[in-house]
N, C-alpha and C. Protein backbone atom coordinates (compact mmCIF):
# COMPACT_ATOMS: atom_id res chain seq x y z
N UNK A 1 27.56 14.05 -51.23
CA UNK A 1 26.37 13.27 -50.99
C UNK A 1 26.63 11.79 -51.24
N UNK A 2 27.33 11.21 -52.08
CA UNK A 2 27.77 10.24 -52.68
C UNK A 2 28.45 9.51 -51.26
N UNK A 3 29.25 10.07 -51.04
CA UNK A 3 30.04 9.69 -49.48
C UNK A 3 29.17 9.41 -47.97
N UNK A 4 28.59 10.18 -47.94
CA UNK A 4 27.79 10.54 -47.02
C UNK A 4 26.73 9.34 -46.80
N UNK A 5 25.58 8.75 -48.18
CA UNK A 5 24.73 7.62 -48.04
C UNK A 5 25.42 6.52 -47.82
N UNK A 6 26.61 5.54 -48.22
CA UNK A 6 27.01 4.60 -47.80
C UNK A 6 27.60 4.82 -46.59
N UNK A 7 27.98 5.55 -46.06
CA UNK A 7 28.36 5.96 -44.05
C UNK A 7 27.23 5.73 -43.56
N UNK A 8 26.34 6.46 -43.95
CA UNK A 8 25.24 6.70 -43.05
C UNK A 8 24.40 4.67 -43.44
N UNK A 9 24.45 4.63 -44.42
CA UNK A 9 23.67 2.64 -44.27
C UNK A 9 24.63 2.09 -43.48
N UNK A 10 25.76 2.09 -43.55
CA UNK A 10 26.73 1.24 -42.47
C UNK A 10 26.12 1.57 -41.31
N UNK A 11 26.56 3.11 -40.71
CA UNK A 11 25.96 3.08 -40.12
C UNK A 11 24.30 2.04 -39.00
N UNK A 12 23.57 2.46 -40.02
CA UNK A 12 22.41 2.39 -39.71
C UNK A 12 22.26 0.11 -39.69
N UNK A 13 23.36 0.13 -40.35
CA UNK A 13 23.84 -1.64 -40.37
C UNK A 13 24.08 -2.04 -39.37
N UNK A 14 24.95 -1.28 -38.60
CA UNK A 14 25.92 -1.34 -37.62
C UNK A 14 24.86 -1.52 -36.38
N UNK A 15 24.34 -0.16 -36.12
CA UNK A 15 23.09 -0.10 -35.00
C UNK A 15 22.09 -0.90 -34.74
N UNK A 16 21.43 -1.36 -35.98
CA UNK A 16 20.63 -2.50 -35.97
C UNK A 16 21.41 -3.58 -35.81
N UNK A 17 22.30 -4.45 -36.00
CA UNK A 17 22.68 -5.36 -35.52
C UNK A 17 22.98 -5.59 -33.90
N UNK A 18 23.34 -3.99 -33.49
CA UNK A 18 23.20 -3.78 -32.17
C UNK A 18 21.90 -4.08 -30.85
N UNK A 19 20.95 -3.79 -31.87
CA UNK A 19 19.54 -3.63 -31.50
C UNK A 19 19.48 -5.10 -31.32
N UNK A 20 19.73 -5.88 -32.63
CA UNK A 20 19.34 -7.56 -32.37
C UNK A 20 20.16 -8.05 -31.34
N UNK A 21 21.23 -8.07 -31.29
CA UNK A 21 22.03 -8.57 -30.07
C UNK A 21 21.55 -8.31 -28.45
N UNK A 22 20.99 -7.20 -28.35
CA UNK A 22 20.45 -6.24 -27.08
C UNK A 22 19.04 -6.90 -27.19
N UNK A 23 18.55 -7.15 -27.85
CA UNK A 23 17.48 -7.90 -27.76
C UNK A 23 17.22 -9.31 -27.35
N UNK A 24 18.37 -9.69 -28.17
CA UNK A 24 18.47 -11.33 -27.85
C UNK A 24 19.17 -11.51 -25.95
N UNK A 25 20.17 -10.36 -25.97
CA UNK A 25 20.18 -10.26 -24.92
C UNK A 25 19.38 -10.20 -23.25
N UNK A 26 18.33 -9.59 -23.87
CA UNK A 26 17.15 -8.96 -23.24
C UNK A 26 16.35 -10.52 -22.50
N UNK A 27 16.33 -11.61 -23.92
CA UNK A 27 15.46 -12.49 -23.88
C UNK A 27 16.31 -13.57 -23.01
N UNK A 28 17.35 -13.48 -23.31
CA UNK A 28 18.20 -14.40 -22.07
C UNK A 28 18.14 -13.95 -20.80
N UNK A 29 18.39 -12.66 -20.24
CA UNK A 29 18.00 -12.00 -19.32
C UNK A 29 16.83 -12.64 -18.52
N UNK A 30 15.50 -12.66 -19.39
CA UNK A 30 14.01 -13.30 -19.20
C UNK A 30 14.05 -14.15 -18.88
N UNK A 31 15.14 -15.61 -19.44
CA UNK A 31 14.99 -17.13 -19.55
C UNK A 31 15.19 -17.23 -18.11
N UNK A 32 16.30 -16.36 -17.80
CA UNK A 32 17.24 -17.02 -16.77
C UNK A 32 16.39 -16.70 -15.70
N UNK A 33 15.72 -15.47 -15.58
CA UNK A 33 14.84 -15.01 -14.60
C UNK A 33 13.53 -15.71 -14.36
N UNK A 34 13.05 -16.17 -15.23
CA UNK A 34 12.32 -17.20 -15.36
C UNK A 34 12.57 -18.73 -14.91
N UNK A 35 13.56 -18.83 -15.10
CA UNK A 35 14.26 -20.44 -14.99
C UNK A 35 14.16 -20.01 -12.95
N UNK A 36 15.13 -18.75 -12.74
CA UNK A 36 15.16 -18.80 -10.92
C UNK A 36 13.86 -18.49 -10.26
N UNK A 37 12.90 -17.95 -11.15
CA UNK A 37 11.17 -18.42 -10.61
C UNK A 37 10.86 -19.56 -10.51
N UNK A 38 10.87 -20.14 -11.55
CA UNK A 38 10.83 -21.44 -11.53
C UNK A 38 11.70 -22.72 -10.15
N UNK A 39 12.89 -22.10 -10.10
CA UNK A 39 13.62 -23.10 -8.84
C UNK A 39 13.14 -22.59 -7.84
N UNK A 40 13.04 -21.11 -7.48
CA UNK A 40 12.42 -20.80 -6.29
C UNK A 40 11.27 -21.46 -5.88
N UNK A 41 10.15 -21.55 -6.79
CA UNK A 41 8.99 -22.12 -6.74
C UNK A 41 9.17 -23.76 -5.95
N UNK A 42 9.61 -24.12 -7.15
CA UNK A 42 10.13 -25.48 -6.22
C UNK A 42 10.57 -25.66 -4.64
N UNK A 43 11.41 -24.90 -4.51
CA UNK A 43 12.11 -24.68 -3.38
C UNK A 43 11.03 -23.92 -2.07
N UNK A 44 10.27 -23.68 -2.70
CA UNK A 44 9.29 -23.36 -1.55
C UNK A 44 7.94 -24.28 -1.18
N UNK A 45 8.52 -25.36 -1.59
CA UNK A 45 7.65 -26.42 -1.57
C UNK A 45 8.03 -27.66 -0.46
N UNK A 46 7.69 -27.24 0.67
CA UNK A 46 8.00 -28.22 1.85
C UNK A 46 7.25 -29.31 2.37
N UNK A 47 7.78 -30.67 2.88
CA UNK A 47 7.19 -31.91 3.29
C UNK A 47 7.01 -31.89 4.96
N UNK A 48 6.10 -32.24 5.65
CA UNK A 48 6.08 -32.58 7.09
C UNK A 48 5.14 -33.79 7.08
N UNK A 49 5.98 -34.27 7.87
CA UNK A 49 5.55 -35.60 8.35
C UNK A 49 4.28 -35.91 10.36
N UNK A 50 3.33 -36.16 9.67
CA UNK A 50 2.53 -36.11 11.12
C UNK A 50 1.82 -34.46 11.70
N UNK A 51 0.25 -34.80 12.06
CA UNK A 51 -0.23 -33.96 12.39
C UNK A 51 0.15 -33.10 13.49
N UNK A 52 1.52 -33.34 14.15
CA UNK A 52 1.84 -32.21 15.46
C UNK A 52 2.73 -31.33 14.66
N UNK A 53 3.62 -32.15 13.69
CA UNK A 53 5.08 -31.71 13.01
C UNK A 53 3.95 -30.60 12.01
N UNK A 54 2.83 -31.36 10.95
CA UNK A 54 2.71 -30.15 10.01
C UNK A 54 1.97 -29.03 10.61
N UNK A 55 1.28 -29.15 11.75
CA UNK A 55 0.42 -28.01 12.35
C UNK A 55 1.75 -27.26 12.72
N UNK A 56 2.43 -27.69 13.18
CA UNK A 56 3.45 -26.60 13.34
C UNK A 56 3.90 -25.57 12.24
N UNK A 57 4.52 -26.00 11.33
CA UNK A 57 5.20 -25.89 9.81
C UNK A 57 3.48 -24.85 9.18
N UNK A 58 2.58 -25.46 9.71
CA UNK A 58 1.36 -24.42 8.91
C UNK A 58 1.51 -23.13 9.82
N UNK A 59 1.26 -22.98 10.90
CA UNK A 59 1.30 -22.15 12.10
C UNK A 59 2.62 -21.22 11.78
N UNK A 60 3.85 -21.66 11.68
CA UNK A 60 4.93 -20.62 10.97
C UNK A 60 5.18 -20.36 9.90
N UNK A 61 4.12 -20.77 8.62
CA UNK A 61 3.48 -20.59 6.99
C UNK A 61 2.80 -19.70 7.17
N UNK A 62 2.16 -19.57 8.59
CA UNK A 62 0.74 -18.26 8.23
C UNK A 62 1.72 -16.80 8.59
N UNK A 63 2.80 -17.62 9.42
CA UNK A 63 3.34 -15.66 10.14
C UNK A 63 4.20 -15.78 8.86
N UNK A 64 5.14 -16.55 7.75
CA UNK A 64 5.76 -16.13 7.07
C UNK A 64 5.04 -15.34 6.12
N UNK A 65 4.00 -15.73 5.61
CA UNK A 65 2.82 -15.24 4.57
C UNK A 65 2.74 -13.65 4.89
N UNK A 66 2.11 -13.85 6.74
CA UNK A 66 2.16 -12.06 6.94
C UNK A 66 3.29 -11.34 6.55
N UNK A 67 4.52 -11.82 7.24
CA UNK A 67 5.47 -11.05 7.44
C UNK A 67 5.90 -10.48 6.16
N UNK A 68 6.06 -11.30 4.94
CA UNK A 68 6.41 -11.32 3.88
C UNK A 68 5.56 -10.30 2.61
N UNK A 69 4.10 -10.69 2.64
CA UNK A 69 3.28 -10.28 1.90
C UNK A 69 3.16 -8.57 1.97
N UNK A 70 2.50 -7.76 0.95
CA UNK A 70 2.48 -6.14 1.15
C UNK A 70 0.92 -6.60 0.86
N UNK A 71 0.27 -7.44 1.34
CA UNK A 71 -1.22 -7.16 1.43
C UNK A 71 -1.68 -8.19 2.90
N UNK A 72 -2.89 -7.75 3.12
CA UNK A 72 -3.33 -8.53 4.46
C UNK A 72 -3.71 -9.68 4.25
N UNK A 73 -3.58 -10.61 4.65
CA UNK A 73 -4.47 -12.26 5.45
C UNK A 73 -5.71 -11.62 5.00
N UNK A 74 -6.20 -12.85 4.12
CA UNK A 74 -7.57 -12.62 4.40
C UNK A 74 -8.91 -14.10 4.27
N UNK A 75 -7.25 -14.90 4.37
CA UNK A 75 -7.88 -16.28 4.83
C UNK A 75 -7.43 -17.36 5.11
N UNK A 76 -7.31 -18.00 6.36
CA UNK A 76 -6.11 -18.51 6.93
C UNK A 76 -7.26 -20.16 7.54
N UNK A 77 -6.99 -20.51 6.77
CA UNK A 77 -7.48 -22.07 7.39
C UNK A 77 -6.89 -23.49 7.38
N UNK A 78 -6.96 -24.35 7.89
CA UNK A 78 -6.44 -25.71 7.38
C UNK A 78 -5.85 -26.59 6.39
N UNK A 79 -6.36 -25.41 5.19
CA UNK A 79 -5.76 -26.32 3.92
C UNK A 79 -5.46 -24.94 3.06
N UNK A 80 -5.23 -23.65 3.65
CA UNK A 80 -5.16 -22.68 2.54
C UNK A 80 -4.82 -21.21 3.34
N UNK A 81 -3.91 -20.66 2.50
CA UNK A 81 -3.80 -19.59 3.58
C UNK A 81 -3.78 -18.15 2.01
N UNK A 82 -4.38 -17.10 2.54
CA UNK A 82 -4.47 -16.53 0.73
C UNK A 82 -4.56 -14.63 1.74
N UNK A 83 -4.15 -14.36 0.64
CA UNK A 83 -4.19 -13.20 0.97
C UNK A 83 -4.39 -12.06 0.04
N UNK A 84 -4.99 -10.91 0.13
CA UNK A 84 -5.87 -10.29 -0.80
C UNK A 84 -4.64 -9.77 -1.64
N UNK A 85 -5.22 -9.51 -2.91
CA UNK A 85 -4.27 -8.80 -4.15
C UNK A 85 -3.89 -7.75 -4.08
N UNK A 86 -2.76 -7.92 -5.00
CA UNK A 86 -2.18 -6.44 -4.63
C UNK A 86 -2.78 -5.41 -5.58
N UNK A 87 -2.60 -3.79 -5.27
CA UNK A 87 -3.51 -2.88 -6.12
C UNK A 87 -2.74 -1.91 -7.12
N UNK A 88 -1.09 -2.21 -6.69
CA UNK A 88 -0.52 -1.44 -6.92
C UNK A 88 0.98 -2.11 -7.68
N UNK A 89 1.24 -1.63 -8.47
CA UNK A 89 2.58 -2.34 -9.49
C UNK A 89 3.95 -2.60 -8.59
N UNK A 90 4.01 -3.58 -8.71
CA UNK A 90 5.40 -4.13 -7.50
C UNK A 90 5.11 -4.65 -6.45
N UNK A 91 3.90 -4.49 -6.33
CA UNK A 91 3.25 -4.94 -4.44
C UNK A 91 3.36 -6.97 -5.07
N UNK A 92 3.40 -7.37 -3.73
CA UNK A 92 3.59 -8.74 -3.86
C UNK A 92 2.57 -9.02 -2.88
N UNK A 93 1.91 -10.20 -3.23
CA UNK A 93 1.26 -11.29 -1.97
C UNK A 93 1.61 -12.50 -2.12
N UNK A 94 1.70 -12.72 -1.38
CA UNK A 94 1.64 -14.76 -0.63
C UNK A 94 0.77 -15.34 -0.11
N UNK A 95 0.44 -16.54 -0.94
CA UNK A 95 -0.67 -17.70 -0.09
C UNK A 95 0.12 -18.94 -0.01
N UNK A 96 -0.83 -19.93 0.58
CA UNK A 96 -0.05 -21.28 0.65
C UNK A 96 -1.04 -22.02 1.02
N UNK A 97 -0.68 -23.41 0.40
CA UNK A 97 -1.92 -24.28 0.88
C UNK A 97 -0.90 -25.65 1.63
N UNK A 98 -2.02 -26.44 1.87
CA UNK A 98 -1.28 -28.01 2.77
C UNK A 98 -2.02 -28.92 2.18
N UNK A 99 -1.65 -29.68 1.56
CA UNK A 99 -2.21 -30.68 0.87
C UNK A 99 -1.55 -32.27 1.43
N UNK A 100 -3.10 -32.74 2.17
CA UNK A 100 -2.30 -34.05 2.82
C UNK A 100 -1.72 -35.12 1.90
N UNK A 101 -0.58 -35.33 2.22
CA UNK A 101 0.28 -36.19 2.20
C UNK A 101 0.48 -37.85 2.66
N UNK A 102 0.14 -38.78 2.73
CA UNK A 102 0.51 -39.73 3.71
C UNK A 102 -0.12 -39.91 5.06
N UNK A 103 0.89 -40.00 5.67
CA UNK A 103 0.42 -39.24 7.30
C UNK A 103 0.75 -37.68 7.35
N UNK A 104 1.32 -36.91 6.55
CA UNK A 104 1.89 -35.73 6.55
C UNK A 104 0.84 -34.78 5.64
N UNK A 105 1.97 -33.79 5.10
CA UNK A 105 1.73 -32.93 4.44
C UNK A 105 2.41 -32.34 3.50
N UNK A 106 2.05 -31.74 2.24
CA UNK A 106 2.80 -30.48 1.23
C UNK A 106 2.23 -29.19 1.62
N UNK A 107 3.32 -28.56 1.74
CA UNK A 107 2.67 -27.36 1.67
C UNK A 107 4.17 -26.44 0.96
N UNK A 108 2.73 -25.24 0.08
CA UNK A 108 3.97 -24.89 -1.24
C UNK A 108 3.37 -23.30 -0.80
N UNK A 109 4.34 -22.32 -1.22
CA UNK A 109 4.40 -21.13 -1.00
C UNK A 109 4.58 -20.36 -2.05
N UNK A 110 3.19 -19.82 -2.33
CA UNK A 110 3.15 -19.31 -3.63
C UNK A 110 2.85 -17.72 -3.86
N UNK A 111 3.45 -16.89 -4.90
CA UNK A 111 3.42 -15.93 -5.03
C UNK A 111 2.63 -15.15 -6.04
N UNK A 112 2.40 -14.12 -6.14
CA UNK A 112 1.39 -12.93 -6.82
C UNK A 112 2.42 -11.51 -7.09
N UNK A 113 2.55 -10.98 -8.18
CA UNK A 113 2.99 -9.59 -7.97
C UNK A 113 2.46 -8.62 -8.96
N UNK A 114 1.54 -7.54 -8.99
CA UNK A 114 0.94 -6.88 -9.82
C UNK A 114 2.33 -6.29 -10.70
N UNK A 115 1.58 -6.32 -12.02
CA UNK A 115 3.04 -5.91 -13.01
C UNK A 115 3.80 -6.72 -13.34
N UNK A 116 3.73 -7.60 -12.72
CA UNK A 116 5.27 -8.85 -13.51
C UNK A 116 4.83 -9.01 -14.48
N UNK A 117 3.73 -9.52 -15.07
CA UNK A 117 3.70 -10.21 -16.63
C UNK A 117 2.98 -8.76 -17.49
N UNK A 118 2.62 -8.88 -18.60
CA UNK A 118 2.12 -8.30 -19.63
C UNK A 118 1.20 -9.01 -19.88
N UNK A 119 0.98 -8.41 -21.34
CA UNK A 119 0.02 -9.21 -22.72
C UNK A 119 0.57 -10.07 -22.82
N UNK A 120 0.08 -12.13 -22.80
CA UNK A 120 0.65 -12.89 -23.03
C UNK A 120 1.89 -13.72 -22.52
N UNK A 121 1.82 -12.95 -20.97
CA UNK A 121 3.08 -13.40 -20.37
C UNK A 121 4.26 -13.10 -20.39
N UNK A 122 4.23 -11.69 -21.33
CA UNK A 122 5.43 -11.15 -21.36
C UNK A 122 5.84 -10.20 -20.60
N UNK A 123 7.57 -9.62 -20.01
CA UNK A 123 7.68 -8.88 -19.25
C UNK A 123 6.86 -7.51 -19.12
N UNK A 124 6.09 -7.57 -17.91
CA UNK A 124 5.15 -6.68 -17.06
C UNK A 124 6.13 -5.32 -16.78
N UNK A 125 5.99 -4.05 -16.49
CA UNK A 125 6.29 -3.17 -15.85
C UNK A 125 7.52 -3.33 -14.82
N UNK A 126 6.84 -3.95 -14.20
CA UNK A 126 7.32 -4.54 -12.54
C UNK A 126 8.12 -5.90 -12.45
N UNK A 127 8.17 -5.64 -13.64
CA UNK A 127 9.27 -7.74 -13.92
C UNK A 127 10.42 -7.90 -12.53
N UNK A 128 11.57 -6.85 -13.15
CA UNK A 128 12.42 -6.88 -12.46
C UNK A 128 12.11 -6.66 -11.05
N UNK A 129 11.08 -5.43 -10.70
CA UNK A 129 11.26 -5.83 -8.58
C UNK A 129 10.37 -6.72 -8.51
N UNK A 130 9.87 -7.21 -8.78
CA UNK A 130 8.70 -8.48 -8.91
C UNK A 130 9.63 -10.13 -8.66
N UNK A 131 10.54 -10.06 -9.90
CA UNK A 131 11.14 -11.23 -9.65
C UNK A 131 12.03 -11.40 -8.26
N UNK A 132 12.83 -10.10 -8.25
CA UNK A 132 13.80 -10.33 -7.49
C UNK A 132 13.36 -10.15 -5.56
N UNK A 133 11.53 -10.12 -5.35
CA UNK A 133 11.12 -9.96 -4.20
C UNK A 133 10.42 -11.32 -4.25
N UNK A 134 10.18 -11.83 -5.57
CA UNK A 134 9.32 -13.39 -5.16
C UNK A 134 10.33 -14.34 -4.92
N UNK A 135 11.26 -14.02 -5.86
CA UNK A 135 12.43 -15.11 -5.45
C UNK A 135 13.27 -15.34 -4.15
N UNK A 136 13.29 -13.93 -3.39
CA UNK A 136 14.28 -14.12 -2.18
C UNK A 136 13.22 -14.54 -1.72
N UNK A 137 11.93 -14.58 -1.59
CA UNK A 137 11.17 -14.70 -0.14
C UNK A 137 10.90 -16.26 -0.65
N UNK A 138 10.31 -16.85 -1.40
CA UNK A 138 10.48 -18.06 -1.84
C UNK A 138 11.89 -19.01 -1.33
N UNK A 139 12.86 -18.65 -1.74
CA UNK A 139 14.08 -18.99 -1.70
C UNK A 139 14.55 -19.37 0.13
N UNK A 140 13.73 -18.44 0.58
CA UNK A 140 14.05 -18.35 2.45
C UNK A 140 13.37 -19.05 2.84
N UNK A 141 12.14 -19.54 1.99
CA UNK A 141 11.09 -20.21 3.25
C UNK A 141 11.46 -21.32 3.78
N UNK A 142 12.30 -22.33 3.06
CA UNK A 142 12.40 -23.91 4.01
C UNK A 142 13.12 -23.16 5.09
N UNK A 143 14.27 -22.23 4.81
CA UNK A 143 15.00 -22.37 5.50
C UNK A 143 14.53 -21.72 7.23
N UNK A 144 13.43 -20.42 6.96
CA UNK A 144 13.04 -20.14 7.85
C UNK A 144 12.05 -21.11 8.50
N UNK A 145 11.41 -21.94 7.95
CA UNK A 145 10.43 -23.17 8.73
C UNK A 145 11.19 -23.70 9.77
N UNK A 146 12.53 -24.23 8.85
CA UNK A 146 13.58 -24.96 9.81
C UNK A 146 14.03 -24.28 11.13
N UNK A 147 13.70 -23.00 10.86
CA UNK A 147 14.57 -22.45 12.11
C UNK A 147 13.45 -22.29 13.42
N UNK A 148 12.30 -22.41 12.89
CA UNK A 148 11.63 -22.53 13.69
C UNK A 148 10.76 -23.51 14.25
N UNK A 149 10.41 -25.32 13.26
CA UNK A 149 10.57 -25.99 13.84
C UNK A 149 11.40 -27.10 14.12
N UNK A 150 11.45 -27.58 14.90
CA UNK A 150 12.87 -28.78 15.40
C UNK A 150 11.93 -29.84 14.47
N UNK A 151 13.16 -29.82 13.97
CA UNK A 151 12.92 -31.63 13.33
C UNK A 151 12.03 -31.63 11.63
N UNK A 152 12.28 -30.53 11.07
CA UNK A 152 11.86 -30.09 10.15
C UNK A 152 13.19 -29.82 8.84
């Protein structure tokens, strides 16, 4: 018995230090996933210059929104494009608005995903397919605007 309790606290030393590392691990995991929400976000934040150029750039914002989103349009106007919530853990939606600019426009492409967060903002259920479906579609949008209008 004598032998046996100091094995078994090492032990039990050993594992828990494991636990903290896997944890701390866990929370870097979060930062970083957080940090590429964060650039995505940015990155889906596009400039057009002039009312022919941004009506365009809005007009291929509303089909990216559809194409993209797992819920329907359910309001698509001039300065806002939104689409109903999702009901179900992992489902994603997309809205976007145009906020004049100059002679131009911003318009930013923003995301929703039931389950990503928790209590307090902490990882949700659905973190992981949550992040990694807001971020690619975020991440694509200048590039798909560009491909569809000239001079964008």
């Amino acid at each position: 018995m004598k032998q046996i309790l100091p094995a078994m606290l090492a032990f039990l030393a050993l594992t828990g230090c494991g636990t903290s590392q896997t944890q701390a691990e866990r929370e870097q995991s979060f930062s970083r996933k957080e940090n590429s929400l964060d650039v995505a976000q940015h990155r889906a934040t596009i400039q057009c210059d002039g009312q022919p150029q941004c009506d365009a750039v809005w007009k291929v914002t509303q089909a990216y929104v559809q194409q993209h989103s797992d819920t329907a349009v359910v309001r698509a106007d001039a300065v806002a494009i939104d689409t109903d919530l999702p009901t179900r853990n992992g489902r994603v939606s997309f809205s976007a608005t145009r906020v004049p600019k100059g002679s131009g426009a911003t318009i930013t492409l923003y995301a929703q995903c039931r389950g990503m967060y928790g209590l307090e903002n902490s990882k949700g259920s659905s973190y992981d397919e949550c992040v990694e479906k807001v971020t690619s579609t975020q991440n694509k949008f200048a590039d798909f605007v560009s491909q569809h209008v000239p001079g964008n």
